[in-house]
Protein backbone atom coordinates (compact mmCIF):
# COMPACT_ATOMS: atom_id res chain seq x y z
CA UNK A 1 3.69 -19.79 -7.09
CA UNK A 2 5.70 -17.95 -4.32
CA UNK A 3 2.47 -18.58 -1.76
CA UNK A 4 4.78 -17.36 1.80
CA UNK A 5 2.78 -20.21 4.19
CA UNK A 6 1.00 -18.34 7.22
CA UNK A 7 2.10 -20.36 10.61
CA UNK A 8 -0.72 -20.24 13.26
CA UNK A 9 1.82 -18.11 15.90
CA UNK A 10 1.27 -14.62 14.75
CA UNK A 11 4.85 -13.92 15.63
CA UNK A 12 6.00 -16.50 12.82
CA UNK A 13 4.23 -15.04 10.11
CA UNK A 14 6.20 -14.38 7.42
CA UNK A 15 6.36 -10.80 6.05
CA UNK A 16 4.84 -9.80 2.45
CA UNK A 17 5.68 -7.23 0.41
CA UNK A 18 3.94 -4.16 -1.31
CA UNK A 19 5.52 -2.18 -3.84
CA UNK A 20 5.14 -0.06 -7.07
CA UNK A 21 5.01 2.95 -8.73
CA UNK A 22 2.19 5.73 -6.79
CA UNK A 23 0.37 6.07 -10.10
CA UNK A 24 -0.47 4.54 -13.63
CA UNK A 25 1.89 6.82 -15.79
CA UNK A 26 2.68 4.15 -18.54
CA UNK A 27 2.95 0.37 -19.63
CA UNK A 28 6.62 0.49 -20.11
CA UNK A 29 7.30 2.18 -16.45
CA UNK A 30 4.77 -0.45 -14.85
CA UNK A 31 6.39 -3.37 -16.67
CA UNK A 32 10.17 -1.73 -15.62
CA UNK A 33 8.76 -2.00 -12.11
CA UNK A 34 7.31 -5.45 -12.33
CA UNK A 35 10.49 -7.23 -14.02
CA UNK A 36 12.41 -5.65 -11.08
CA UNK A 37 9.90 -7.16 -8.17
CA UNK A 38 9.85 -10.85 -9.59
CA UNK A 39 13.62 -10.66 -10.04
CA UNK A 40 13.18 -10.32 -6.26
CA UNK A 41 10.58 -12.60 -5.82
CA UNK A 42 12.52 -14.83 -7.40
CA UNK A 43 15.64 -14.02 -5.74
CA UNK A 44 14.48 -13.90 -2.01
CA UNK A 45 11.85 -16.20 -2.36
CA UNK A 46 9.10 -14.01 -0.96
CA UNK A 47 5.31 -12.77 -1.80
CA UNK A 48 5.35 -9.20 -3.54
CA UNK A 49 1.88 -7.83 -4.01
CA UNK A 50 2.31 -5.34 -7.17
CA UNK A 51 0.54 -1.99 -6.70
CA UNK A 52 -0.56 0.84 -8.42
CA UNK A 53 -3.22 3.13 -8.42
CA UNK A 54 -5.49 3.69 -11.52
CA UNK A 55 -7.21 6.55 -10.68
CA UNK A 56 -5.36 9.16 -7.76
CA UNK A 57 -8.74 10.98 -6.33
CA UNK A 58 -6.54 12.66 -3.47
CA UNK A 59 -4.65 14.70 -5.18
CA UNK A 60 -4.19 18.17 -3.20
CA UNK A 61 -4.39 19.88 -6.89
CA UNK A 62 -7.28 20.01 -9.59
CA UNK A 63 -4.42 19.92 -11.82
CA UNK A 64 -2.13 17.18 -10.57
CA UNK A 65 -2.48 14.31 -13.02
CA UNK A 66 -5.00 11.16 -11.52
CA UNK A 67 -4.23 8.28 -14.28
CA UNK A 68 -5.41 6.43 -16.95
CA UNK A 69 -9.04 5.52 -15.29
CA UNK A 70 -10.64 1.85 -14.45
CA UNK A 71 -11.12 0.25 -16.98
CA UNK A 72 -7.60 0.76 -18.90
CA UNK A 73 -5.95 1.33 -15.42
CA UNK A 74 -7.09 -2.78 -14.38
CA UNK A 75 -6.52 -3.85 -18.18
CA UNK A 76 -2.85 -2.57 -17.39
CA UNK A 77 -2.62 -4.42 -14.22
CA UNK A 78 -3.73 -7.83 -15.47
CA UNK A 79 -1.56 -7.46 -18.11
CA UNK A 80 1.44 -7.24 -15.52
CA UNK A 81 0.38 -10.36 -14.01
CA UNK A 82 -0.25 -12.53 -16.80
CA UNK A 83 3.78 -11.36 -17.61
CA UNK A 84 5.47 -11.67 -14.16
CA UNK A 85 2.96 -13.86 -11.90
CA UNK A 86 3.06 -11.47 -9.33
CA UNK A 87 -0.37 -10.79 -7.21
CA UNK A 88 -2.07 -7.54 -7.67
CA UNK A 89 -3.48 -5.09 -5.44
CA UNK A 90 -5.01 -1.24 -5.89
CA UNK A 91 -6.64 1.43 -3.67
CA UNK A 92 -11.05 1.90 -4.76
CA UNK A 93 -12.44 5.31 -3.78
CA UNK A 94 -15.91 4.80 -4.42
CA UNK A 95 -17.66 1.39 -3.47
CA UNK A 96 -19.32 1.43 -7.05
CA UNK A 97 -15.97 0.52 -7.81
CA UNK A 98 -15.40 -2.44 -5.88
CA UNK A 99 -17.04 -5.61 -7.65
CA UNK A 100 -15.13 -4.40 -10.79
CA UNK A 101 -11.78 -4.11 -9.35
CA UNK A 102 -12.55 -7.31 -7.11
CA UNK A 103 -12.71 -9.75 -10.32
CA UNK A 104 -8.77 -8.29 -11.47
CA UNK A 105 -6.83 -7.40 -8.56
CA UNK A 106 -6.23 -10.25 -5.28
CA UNK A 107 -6.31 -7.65 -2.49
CA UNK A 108 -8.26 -4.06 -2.42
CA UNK A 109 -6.82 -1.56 -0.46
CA UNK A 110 -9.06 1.60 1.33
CA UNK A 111 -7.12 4.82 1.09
CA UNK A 112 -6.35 6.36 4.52
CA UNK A 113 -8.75 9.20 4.60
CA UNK A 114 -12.09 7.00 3.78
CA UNK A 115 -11.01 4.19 6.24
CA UNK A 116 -14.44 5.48 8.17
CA UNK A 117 -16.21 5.14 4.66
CA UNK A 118 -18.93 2.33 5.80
CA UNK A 119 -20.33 1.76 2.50
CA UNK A 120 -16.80 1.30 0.61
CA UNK A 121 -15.60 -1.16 3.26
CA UNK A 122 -18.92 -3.05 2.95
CA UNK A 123 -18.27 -3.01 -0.93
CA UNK A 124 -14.58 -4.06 -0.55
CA UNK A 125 -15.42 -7.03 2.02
CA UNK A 126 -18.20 -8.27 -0.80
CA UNK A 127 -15.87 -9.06 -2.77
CA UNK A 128 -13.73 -11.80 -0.77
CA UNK A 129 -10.55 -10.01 -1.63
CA UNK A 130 -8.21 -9.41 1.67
CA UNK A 131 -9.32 -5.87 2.09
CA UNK A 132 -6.10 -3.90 3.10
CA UNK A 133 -7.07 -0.96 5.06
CA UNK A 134 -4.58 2.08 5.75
CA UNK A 135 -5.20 3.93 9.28
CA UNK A 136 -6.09 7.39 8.54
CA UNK A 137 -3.85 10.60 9.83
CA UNK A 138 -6.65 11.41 12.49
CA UNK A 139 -7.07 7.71 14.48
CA UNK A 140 -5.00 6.00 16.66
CA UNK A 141 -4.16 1.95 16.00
CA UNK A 142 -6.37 1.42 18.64
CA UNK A 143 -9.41 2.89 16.67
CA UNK A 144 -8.80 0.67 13.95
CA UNK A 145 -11.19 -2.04 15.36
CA UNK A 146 -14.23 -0.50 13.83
CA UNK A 147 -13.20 -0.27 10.29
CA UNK A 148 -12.37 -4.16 10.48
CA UNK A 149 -15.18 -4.80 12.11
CA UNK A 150 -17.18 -3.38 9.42
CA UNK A 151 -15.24 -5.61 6.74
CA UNK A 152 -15.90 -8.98 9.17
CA UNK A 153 -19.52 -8.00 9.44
CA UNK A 154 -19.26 -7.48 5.49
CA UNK A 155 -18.18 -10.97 4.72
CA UNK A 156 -14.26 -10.39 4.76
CA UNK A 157 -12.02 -12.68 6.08
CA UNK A 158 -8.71 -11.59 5.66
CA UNK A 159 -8.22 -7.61 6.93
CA UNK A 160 -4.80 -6.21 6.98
CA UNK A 161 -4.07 -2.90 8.41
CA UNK A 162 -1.71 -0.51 7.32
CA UNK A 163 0.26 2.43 9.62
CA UNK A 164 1.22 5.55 7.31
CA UNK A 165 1.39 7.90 10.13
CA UNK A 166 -0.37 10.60 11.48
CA UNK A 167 -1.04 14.40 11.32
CA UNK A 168 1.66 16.40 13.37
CA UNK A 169 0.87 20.31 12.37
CA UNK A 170 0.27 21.22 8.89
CA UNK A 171 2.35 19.56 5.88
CA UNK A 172 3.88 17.02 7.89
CA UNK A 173 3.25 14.07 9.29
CA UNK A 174 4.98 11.32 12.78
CA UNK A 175 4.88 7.58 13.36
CA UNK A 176 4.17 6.40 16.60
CA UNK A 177 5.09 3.13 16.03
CA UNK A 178 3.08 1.79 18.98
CA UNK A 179 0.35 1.81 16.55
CA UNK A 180 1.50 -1.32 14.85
CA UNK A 181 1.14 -3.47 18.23
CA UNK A 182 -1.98 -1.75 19.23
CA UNK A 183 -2.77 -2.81 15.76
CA UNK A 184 -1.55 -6.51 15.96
CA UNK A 185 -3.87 -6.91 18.53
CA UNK A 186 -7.03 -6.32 15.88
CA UNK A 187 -5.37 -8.30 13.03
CA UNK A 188 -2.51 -10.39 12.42
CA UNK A 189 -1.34 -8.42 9.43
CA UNK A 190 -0.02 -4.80 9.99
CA UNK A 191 1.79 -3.46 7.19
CA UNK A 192 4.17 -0.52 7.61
CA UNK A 193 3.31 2.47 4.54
CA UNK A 194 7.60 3.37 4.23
CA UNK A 195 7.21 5.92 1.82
CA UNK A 196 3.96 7.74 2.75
CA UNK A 197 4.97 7.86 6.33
CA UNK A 198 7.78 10.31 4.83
CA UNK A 199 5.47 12.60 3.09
CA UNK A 200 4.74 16.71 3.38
CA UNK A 201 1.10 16.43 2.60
CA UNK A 202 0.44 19.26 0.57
CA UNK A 203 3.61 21.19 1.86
CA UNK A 204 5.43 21.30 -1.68
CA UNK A 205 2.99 24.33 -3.38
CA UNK A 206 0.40 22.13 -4.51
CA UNK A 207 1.38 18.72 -4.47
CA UNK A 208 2.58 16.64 -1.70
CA UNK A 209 6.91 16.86 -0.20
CA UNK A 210 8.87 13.87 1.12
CA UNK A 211 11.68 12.96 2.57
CA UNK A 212 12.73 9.18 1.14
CA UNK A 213 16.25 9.08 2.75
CA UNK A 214 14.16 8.26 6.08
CA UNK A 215 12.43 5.49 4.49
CA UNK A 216 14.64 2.65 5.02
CA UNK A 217 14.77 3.47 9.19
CA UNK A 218 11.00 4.04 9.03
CA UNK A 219 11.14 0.38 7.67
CA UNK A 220 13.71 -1.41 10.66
CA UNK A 221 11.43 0.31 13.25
CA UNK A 222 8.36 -0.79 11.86
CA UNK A 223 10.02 -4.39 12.00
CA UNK A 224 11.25 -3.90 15.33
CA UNK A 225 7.50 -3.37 16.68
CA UNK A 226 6.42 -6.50 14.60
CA UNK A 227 5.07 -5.29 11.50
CA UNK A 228 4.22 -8.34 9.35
CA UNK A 229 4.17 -6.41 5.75
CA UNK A 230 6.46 -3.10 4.38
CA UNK A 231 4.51 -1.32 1.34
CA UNK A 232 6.78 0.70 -0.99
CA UNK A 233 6.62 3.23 -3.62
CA UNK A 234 9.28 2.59 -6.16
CA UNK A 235 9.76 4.43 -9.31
CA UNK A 236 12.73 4.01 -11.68
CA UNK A 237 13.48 7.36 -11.56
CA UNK A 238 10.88 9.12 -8.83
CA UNK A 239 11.99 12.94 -9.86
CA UNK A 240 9.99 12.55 -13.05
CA UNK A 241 7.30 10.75 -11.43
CA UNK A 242 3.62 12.45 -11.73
CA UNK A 243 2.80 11.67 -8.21
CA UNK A 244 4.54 10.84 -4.85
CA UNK A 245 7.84 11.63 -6.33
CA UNK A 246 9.64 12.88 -2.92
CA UNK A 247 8.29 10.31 -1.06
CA UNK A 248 8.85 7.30 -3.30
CA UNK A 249 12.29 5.00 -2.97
CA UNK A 250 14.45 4.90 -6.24
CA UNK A 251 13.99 1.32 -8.26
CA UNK A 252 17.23 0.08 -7.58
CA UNK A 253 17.16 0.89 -3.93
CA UNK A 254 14.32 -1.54 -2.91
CA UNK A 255 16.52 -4.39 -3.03
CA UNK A 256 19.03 -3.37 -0.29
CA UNK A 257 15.69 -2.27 1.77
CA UNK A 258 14.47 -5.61 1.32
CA UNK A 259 17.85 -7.41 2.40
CA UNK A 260 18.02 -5.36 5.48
CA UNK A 261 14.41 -6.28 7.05
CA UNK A 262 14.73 -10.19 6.31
């Protein structure tokens, strides 16, 4: 088990790690992916959470492919962790969805834009997982209180919050990083999104732009204002990637990322 111990002093905790491909496209990506995180798991000796999403309901197209669904989505998943150990975690849209994905993955994660949702944080909280929660484009860190307390009063007791950035005109987003100690004051664990904090929502004719060569700064700043966790989108080759692909970091780039924040 590579279990990173929690020390009481929030300003000792020890970082974690979030990374994967955007989207479910295939076993043999997903396991590409995995091999490559517990090679650094093993390497670094630190706690990578494996995610991917098995079902993309944001998508700014009808058309843009969602993945495989639930139920062979989270059969996917567990299969990666019965291979490589590492801890799961995935993004629910609908708090129907919650109980199922609770008994697979070991943290749920509330997409930015339904971080208000009351019922799907309720859902999430029921099921004892650490309920991740990213801080949607509209609110400020400070605004983040509510949504956790509507986990606490759900039964969770492990929230983490996640800064991705907020609206700054149309197709394009800004990081005040001040968020992340407005947030630190709520929670112990703020997580910086690197990759979607580099996005062009919808500003690449129908599907969502990036701009990855600013995800490794995004990443030192977010450390410099005391972010406790970095979340990543890798893909082994993100220009063939059916979703995220400007945004996400190449494969073999995570490592040197990784070197440069511990």
């Amino acid at each position: 088990m590579y279990i990173c111990a929690i020390n009481n002093d929030n300003h000792l905790m020890k970082p974690i790690f979030i990374a994967g491909p955007c989207v479910i496209e295939s076993m043999e990506c997903l396991d590409t992916v995995a091999a490559e995180l517990a090679r650094l798991r093993n390497l670094y000796h630190i706690q990578i959470y494996f995610k991917a999403s098995f079902d993309k309901a944001n998508r700014t197209s009808v058309k843009s492919y969602r993945g495989p669904g639930m139920d062979a989505g989270l059969q996917m998943m567990a299969d990666i962790r019965e291979r490589y150990g590492l801890p799961l975690l995935t993004d629910i849209h609908e708090s129907c969805q919650a109980a199922k994905v609770g008994e697979v993955v070991d943290a749920i994660q509330i997409p930015a834009f339904l971080c208000r949702q009351t019922d799907l944080l309720l859902a999430a909280a029921k099921t004892g997982k650490p309920v991740n929660i990213k801080k949607a484009q509209f609110l400020s860190g400070a605004d983040m209180r509510y949504p956790v307390e509507k986990c606490r009063d759900g039964g969770a007791t492990d929230v983490w919050l996640t800064e991705r950035g907020n609206m700054y005109g149309y197709n394009n987003l800004a990081v005040d990083f001040r968020n992340i100690a407005d947030m630190k004051q709520i929670v112990p664990r703020v997580i910086m999104d690197c990759t979607h904090s580099v996005q062009r929502p919808g500003g690449n004719g129908g599907t969502t732009g990036g701009n990855r060569e600013f995800v490794p700064a995004m990443a030192l700043a977010a450390k410099a204002f005391g972010a406790t966790g970095y979340f990543f989108e890798v893909h082994p080759n993100p220009e063939q990637a059916l979703s995220d692909g400007p945004n996400m970091l190449y494969l073999k780039d995570l490592e040197g990322v990784i070197k440069s924040l511990l």
